[in-house]
C-alpha atoms as a PDB file:
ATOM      1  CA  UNK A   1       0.237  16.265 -25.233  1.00  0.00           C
ATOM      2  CA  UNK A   2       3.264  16.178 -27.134  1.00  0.00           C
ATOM      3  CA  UNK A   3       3.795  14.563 -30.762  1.00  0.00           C
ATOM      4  CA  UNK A   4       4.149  11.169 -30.201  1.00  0.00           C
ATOM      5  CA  UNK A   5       4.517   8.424 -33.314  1.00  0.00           C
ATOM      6  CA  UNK A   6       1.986   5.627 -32.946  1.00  0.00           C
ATOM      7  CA  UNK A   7       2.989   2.148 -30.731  1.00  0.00           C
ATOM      8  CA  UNK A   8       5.356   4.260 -29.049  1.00  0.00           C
ATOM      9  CA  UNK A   9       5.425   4.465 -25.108  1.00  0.00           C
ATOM     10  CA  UNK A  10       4.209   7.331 -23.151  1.00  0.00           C
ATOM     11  CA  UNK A  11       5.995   8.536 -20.154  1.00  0.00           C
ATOM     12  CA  UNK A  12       4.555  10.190 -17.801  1.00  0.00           C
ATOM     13  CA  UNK A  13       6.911  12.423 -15.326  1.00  0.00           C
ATOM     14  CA  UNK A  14       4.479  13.943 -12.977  1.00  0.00           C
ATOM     15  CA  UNK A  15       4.530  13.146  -9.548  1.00  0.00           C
ATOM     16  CA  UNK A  16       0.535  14.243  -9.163  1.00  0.00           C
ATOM     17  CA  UNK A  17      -1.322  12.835 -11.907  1.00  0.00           C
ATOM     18  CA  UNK A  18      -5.057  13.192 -10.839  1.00  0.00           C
ATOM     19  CA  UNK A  19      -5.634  17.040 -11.896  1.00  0.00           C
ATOM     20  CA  UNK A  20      -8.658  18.527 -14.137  1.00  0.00           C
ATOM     21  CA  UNK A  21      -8.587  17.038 -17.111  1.00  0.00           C
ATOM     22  CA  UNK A  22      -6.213  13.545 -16.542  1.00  0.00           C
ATOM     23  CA  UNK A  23      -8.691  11.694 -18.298  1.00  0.00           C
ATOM     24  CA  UNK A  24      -8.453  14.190 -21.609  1.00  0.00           C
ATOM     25  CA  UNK A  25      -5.035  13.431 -21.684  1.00  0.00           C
ATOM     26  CA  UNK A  26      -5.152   9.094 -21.147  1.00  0.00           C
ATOM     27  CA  UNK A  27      -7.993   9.413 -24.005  1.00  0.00           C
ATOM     28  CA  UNK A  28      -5.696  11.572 -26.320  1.00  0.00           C
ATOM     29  CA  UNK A  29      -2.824   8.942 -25.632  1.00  0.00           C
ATOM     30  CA  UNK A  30      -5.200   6.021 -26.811  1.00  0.00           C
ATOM     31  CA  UNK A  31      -6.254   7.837 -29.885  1.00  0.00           C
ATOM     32  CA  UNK A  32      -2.618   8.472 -30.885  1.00  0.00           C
ATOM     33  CA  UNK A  33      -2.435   4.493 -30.848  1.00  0.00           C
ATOM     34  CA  UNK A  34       0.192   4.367 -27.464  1.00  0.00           C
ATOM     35  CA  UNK A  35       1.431   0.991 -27.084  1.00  0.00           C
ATOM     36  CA  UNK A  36       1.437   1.760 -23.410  1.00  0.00           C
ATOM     37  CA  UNK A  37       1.481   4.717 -20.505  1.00  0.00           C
ATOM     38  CA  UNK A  38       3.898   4.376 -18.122  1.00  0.00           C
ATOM     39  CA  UNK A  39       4.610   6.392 -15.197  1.00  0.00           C
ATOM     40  CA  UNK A  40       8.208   7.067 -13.602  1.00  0.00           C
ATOM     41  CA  UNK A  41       6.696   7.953 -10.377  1.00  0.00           C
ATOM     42  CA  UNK A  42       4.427   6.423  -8.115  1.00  0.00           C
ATOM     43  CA  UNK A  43       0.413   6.892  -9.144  1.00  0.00           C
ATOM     44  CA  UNK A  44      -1.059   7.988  -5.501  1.00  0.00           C
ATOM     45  CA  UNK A  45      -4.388   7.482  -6.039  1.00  0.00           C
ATOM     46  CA  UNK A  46      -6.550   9.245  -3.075  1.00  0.00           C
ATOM     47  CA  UNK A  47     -10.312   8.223  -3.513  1.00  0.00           C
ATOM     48  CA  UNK A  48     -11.043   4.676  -4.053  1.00  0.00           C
ATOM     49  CA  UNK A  49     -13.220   6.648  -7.740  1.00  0.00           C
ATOM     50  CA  UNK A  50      -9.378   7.587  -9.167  1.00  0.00           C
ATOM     51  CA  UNK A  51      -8.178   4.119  -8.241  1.00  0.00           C
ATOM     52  CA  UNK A  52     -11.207   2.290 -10.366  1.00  0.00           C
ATOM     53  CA  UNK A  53     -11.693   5.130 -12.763  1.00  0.00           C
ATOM     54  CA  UNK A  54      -7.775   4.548 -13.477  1.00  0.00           C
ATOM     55  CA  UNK A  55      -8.041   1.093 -13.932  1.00  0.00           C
ATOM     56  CA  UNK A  56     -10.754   1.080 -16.676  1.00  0.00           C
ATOM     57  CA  UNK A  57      -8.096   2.407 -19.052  1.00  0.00           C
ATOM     58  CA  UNK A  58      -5.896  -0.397 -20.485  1.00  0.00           C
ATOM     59  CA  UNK A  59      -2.998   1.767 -21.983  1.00  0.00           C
ATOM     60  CA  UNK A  60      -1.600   2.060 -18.470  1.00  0.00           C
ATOM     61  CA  UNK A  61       0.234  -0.426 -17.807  1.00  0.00           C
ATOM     62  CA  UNK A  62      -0.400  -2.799 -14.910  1.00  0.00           C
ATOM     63  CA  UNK A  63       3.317  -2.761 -13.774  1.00  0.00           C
ATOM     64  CA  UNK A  64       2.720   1.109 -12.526  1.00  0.00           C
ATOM     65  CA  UNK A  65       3.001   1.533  -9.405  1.00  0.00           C
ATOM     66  CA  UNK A  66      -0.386   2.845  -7.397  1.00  0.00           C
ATOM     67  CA  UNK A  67      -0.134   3.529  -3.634  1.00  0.00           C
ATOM     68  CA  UNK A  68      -3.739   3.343  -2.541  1.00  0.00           C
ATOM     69  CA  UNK A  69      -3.288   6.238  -0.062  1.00  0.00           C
ATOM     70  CA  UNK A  70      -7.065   6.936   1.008  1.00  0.00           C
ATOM     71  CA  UNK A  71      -7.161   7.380   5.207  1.00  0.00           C
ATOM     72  CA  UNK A  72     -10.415   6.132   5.556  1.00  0.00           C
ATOM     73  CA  UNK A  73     -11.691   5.568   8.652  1.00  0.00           C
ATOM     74  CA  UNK A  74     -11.240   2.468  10.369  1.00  0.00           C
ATOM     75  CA  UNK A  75     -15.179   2.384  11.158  1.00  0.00           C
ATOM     76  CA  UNK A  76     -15.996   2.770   7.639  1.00  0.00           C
ATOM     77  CA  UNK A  77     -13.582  -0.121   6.681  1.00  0.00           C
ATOM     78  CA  UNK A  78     -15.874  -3.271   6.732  1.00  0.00           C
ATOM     79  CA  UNK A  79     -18.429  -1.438   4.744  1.00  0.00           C
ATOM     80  CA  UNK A  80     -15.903  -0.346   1.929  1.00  0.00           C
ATOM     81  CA  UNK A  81     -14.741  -3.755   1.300  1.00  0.00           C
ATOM     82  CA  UNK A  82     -18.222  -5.180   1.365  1.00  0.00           C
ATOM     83  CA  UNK A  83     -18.909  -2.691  -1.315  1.00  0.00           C
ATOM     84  CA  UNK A  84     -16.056  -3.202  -3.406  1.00  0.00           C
ATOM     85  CA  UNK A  85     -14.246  -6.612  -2.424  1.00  0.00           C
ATOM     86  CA  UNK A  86     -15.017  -8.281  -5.500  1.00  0.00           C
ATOM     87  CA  UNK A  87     -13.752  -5.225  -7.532  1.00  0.00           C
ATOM     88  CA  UNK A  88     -10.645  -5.486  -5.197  1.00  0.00           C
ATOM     89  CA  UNK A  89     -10.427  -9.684  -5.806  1.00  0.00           C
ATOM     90  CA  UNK A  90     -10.537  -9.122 -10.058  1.00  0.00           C
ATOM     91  CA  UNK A  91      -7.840  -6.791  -9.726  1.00  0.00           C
ATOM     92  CA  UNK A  92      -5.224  -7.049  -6.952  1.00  0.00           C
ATOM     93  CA  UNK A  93      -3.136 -10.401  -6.754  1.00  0.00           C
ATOM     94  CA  UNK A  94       0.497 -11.741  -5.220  1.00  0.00           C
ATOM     95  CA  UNK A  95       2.054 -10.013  -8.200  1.00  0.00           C
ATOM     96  CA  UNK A  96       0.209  -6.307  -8.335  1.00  0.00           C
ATOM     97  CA  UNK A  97       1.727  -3.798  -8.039  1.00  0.00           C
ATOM     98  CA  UNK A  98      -0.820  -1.927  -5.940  1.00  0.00           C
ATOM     99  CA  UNK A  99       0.068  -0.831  -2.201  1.00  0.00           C
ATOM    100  CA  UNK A 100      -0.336   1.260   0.788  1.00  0.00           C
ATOM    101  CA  UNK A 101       1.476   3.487   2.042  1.00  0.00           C
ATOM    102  CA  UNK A 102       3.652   2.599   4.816  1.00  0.00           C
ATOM    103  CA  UNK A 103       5.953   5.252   6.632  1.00  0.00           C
ATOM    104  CA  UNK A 104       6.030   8.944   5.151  1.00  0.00           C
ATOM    105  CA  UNK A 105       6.676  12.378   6.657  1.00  0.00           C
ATOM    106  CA  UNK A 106       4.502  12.943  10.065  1.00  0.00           C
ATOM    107  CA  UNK A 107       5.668  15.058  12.697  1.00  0.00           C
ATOM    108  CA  UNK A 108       5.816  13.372  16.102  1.00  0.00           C
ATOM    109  CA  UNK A 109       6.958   9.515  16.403  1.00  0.00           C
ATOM    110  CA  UNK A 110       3.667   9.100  18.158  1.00  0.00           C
ATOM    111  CA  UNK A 111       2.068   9.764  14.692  1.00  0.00           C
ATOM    112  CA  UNK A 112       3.822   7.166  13.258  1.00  0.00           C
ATOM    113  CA  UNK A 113       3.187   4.712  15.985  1.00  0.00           C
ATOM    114  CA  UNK A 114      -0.485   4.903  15.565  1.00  0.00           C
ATOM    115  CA  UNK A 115      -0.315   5.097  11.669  1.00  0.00           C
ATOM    116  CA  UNK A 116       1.586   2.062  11.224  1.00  0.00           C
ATOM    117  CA  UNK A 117      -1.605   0.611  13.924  1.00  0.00           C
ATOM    118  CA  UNK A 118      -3.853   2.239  11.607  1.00  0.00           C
ATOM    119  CA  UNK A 119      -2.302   0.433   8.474  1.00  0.00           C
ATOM    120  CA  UNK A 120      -1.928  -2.704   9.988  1.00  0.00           C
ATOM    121  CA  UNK A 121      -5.568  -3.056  10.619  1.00  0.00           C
ATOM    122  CA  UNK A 122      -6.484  -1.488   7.389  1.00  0.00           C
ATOM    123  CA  UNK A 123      -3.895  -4.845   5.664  1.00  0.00           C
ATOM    124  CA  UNK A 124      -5.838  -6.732   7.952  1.00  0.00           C
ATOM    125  CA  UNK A 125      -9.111  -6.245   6.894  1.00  0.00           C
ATOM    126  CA  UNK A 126      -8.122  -6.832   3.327  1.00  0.00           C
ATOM    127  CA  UNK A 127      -6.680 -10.311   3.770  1.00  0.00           C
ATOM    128  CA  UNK A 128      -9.217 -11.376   5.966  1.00  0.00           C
ATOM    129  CA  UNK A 129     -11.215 -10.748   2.645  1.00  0.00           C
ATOM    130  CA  UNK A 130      -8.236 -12.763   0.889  1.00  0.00           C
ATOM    131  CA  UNK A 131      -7.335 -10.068  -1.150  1.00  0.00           C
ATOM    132  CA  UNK A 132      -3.333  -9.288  -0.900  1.00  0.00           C
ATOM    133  CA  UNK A 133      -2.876  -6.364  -0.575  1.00  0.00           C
ATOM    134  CA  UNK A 134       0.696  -4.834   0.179  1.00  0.00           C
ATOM    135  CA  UNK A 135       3.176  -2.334   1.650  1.00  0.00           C
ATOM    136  CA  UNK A 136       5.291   0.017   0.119  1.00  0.00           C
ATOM    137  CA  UNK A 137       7.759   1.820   2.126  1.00  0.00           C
ATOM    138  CA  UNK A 138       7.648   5.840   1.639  1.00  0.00           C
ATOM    139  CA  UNK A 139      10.982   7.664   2.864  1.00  0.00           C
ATOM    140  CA  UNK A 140      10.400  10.748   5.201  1.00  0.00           C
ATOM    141  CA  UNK A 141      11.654  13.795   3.688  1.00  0.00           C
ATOM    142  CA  UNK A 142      14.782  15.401   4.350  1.00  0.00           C
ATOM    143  CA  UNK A 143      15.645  16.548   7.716  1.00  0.00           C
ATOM    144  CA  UNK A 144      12.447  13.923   9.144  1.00  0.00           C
ATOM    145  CA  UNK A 145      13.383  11.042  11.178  1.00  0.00           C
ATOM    146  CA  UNK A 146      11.067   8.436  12.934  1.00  0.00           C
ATOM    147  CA  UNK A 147      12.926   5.817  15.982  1.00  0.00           C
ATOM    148  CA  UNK A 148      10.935   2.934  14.247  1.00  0.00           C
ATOM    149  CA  UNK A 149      12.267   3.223  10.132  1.00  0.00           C
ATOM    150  CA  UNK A 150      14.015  -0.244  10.528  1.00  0.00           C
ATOM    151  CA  UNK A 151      10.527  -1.643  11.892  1.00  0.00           C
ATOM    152  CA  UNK A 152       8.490  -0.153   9.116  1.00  0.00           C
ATOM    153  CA  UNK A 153      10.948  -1.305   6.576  1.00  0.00           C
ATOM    154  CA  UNK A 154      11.323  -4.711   7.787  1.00  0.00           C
ATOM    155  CA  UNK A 155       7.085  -4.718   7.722  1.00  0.00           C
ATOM    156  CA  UNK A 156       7.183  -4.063   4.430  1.00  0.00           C
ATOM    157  CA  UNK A 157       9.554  -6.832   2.981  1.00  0.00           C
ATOM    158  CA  UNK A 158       7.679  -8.811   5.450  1.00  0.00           C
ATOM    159  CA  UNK A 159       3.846  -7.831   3.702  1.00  0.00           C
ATOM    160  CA  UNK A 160       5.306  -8.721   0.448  1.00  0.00           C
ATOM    161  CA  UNK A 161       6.703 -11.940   0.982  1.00  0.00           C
ATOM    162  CA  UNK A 162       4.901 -15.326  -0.983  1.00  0.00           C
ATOM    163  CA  UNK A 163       5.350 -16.960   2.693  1.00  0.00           C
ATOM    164  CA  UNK A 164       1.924 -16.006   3.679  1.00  0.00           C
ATOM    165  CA  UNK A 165       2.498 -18.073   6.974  1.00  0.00           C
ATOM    166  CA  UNK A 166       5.020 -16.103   8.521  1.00  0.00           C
ATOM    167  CA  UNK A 167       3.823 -13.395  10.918  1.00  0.00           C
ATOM    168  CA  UNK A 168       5.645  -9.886  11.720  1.00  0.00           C
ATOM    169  CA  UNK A 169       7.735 -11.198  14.560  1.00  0.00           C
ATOM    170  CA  UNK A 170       8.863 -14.080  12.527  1.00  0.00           C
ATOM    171  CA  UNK A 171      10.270 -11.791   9.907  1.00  0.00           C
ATOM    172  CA  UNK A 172      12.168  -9.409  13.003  1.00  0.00           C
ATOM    173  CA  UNK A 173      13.195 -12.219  15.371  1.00  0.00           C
ATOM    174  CA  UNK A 174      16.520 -13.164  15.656  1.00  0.00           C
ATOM    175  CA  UNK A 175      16.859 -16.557  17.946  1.00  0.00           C
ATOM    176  CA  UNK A 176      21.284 -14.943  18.879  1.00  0.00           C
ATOM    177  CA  UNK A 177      20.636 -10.950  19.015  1.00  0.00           C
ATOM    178  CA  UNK A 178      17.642  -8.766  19.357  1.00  0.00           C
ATOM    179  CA  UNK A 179      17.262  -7.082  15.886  1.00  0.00           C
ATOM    180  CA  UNK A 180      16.882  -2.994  15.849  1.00  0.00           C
ATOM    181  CA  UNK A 181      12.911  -3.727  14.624  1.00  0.00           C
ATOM    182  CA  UNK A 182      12.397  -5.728  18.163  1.00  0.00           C
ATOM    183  CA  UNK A 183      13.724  -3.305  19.532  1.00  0.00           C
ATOM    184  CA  UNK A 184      11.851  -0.397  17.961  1.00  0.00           C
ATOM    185  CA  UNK A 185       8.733  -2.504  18.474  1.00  0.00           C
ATOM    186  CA  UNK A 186       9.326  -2.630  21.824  1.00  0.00           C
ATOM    187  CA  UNK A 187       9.285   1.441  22.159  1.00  0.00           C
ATOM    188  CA  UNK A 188       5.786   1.416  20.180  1.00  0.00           C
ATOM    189  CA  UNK A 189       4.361  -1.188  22.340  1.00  0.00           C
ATOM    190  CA  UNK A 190       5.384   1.250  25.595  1.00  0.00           C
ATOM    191  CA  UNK A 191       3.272   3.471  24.414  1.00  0.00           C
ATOM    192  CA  UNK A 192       0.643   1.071  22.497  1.00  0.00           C
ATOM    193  CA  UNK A 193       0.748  -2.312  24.236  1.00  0.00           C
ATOM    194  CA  UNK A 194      -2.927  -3.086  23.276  1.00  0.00           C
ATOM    195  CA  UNK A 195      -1.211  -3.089  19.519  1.00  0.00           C
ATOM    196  CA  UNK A 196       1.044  -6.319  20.518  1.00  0.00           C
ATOM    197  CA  UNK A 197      -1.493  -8.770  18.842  1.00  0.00           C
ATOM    198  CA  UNK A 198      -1.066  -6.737  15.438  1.00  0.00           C
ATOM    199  CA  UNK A 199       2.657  -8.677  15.286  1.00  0.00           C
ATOM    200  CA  UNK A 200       1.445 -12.177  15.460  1.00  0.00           C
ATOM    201  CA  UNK A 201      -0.787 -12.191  12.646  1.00  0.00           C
ATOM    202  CA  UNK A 202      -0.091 -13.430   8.547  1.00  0.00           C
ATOM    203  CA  UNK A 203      -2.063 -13.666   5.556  1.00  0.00           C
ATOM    204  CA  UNK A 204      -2.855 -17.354   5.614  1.00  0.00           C
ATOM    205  CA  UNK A 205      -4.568 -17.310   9.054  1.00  0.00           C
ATOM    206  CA  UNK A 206      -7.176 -14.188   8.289  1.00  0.00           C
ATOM    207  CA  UNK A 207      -7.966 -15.364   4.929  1.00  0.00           C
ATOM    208  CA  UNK A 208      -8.764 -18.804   6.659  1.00  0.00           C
ATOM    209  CA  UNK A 209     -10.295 -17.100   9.048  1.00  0.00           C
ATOM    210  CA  UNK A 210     -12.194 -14.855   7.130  1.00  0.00           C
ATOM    211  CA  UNK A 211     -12.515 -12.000   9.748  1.00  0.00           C
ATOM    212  CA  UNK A 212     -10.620  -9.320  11.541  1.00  0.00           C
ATOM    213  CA  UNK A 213     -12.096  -6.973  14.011  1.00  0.00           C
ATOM    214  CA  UNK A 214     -10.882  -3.807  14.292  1.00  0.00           C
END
């Protein structure tokens, strides 16, 4: 670590933080008496043990940014959040800022069809457990393209909205014009009709309801 003067904040540039020895250097920081670590990028955190582990240290901040980017298994879902939903309840609310990933760089638009299935369930499952958990949009990289990027945008605003009664295709319907998302939901749907039920779903019903079966 660099000098650093006491109460000061810490920035933290790198864009992969969870290397040998990122614990050293969060201990160091609270030593030098940090007011706070902050983090200009995104904290991906890819094992639910770097996503706790992180949170045990106070000097980061809470308004960091962690995308919870872990690809478990849809089968192995229910058992996760039995294990850990209370750990989940203490620590994500309306106002964290703790996500999944939504989008990214795949190769085929087929891949992103069935991730953004994959994702939806995995939301799912969370707020049937009423915990809140969110979207965050991540931009392919140059020269990548999907045909569904105003869909997956328009699910994110729609995951993060405080309207927990509104469902996908109340966010992308529009009652004088088909929107682009209807109409990119239509192409997934060609390919992925069994998916159609994902759209009509919202936060207030499955944490009512208490259930969502994959």
């Amino acid at each position: 670590m660099p000098p650093i003067y006491p109460r000061k904040k810490l920035y933290i540039y790198d864009t992969e933080f969870f290397k040998d020895g990122w614990e050293d250097i969060v201990k160091q920081a609270d030593d030098r008496k940090v007011s706070g670590i902050h983090f200009i990028h995104p904290i991906f955190c890819r094992t639910l043990t770097q996503y706790f582990k992180l949170r045990e240290y106070s000097k980061v901040m809470r308004s960091n940014i962690i995308i919870l980017d872990t690809n478990i298994p849809l089968v192995d879902v229910p058992y996760m959040l039995k294990k850990y939903k209370h750990l989940f309840l203490a620590d994500v609310t309306m106002s964290s800022n703790v996500f999944l990933p939504l989008g990214g760089t795949l190769q085929t638009n087929l891949q992103y069809y069935k991730d953004l299935i994959y994702k939806l369930n995995l939301l799912y499952s969370f707020w049937a457990q009423n915990i809140p958990m969110k979207f965050k949009y991540i931009p392919p990289t140059i020269g990548v393209s999907t045909n569904i990027a105003n869909l997956l945008t328009e699910i994110t605003h729609w995951s993060q909205l405080k309207h927990t009664e509104h469902t996908i295709n109340d966010k992308i319907t529009r009652k004088t014009f088909k929107s682009a998302a209807e109409e990119e939901k239509a192409i997934l749907l060609k390919f992925h009709p069994e998916a159609n039920d994902l759209f009509t779903q919202s936060y207030a019903d499955l944490s009512k309801r208490g259930v969502w079966r994959i």
